[in-house]
C-alpha atoms as a PDB file:
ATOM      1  CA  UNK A   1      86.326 180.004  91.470  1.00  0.00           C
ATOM      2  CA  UNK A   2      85.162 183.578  92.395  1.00  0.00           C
ATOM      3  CA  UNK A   3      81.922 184.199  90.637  1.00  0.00           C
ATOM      4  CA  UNK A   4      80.252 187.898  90.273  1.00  0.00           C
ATOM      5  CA  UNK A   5      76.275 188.228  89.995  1.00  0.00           C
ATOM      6  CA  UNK A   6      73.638 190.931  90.493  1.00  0.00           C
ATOM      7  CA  UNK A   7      70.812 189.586  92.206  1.00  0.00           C
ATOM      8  CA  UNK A   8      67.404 190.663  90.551  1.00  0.00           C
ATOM      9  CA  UNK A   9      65.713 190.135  93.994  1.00  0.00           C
ATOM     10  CA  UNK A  10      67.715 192.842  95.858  1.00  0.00           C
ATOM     11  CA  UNK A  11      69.619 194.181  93.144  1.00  0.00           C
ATOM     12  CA  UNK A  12      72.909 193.990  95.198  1.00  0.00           C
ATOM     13  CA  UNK A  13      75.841 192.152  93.726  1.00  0.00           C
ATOM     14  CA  UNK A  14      77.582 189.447  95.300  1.00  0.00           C
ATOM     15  CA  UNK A  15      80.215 187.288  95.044  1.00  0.00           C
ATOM     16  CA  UNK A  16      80.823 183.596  95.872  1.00  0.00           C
ATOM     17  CA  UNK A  17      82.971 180.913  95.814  1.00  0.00           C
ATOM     18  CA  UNK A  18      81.666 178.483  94.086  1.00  0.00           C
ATOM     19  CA  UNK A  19      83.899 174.770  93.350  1.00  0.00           C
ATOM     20  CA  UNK A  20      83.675 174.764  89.673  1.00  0.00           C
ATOM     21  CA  UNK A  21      86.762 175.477  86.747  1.00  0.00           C
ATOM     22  CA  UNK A  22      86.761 178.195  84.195  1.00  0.00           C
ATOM     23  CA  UNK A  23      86.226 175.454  81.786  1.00  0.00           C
ATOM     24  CA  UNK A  24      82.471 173.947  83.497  1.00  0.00           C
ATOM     25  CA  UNK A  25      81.603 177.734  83.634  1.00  0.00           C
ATOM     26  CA  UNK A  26      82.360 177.928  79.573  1.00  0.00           C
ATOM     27  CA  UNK A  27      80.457 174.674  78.952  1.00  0.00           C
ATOM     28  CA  UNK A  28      77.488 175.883  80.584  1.00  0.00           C
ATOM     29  CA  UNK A  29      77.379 179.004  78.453  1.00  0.00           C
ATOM     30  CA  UNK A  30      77.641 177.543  75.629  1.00  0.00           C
ATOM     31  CA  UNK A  31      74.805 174.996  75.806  1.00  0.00           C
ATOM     32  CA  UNK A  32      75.578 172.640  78.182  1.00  0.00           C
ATOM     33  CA  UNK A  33      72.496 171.952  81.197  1.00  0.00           C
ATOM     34  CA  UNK A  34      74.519 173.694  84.545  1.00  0.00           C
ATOM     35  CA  UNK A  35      73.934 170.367  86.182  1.00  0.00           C
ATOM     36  CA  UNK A  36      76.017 168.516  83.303  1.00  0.00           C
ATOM     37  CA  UNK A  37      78.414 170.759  83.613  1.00  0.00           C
ATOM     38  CA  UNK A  38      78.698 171.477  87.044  1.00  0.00           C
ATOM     39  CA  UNK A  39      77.868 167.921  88.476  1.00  0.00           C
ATOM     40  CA  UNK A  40      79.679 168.600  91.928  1.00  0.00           C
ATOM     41  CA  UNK A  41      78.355 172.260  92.124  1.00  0.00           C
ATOM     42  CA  UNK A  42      75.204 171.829  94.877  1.00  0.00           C
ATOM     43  CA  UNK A  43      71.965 173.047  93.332  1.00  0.00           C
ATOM     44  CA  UNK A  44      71.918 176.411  95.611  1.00  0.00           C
ATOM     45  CA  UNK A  45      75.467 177.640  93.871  1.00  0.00           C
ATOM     46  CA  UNK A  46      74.308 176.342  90.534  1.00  0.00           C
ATOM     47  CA  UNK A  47      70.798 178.470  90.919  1.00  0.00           C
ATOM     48  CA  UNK A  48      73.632 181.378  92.102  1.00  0.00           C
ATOM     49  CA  UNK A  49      75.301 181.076  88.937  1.00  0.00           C
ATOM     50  CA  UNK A  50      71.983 180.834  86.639  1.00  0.00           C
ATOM     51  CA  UNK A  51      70.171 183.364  88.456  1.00  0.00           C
ATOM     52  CA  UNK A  52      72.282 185.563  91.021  1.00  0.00           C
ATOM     53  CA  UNK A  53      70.197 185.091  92.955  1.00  0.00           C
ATOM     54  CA  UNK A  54      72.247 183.795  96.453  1.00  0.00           C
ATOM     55  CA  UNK A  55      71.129 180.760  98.744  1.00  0.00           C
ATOM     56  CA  UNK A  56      70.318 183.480 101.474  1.00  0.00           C
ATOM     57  CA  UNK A  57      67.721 185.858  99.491  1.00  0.00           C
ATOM     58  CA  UNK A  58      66.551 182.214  98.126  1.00  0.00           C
ATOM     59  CA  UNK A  59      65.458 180.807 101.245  1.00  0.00           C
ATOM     60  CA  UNK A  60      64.078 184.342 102.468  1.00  0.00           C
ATOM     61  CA  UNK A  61      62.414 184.394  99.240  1.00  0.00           C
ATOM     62  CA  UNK A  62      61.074 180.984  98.490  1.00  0.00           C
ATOM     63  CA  UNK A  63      61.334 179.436 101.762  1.00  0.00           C
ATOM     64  CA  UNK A  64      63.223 176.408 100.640  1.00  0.00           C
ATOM     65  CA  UNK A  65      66.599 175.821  98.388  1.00  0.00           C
ATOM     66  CA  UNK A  66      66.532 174.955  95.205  1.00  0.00           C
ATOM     67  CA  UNK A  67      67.219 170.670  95.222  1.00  0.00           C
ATOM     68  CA  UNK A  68      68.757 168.836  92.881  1.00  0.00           C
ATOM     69  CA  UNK A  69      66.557 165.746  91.298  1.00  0.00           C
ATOM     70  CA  UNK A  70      68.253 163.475  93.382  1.00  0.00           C
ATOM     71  CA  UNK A  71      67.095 165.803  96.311  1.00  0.00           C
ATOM     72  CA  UNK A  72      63.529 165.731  94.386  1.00  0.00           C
ATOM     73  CA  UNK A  73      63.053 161.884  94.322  1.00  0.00           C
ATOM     74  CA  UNK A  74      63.774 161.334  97.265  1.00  0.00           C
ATOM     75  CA  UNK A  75      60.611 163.820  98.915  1.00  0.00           C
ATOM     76  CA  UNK A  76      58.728 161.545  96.443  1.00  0.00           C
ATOM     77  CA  UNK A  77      59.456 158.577  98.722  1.00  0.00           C
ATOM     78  CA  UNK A  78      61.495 156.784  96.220  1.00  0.00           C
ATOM     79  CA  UNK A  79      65.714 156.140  96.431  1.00  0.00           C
ATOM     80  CA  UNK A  80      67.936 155.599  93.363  1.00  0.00           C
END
């Protein structure tokens, strides 16, 4: 699916494909946590979606991508 954001970093809009249906896209604006919705949807293109802003200007920004807790537990050292 072809989503549309404006990035508040750069202020230039992009858009991405991003592996999600019209339907995960509704459930996460009505309520539902992105991740629940969008369980297959890496955390980069779910930040995208949140945010705008992309996985480049992320990166150049933060210096890392945003990680998923599975991503986040395992830095801690621990596997589940």
């Amino acid at each position: 699916m072809l989503i549309t954001r404006t990035s508040p970093i750069s202020g230039a809009t992009h858009s991405l494909e991003v592996n999600c249906t019209p339907e995960q896209l509704a459930a996460w604006e009505v309520g539902t946590l992105i991740q629940d919705a969008m369980p297959d949807v890496e955390a980069p293109l779910r930040e995208y979606i949140k945010s705008g802003i992309t996985p480049q200007e992320w990166v150049q920004s933060f210096g890392r991508p945003p990680c998923s807790a599975k991503c986040r537990v395992r830095r801690l050292g621990r596997r589940g």
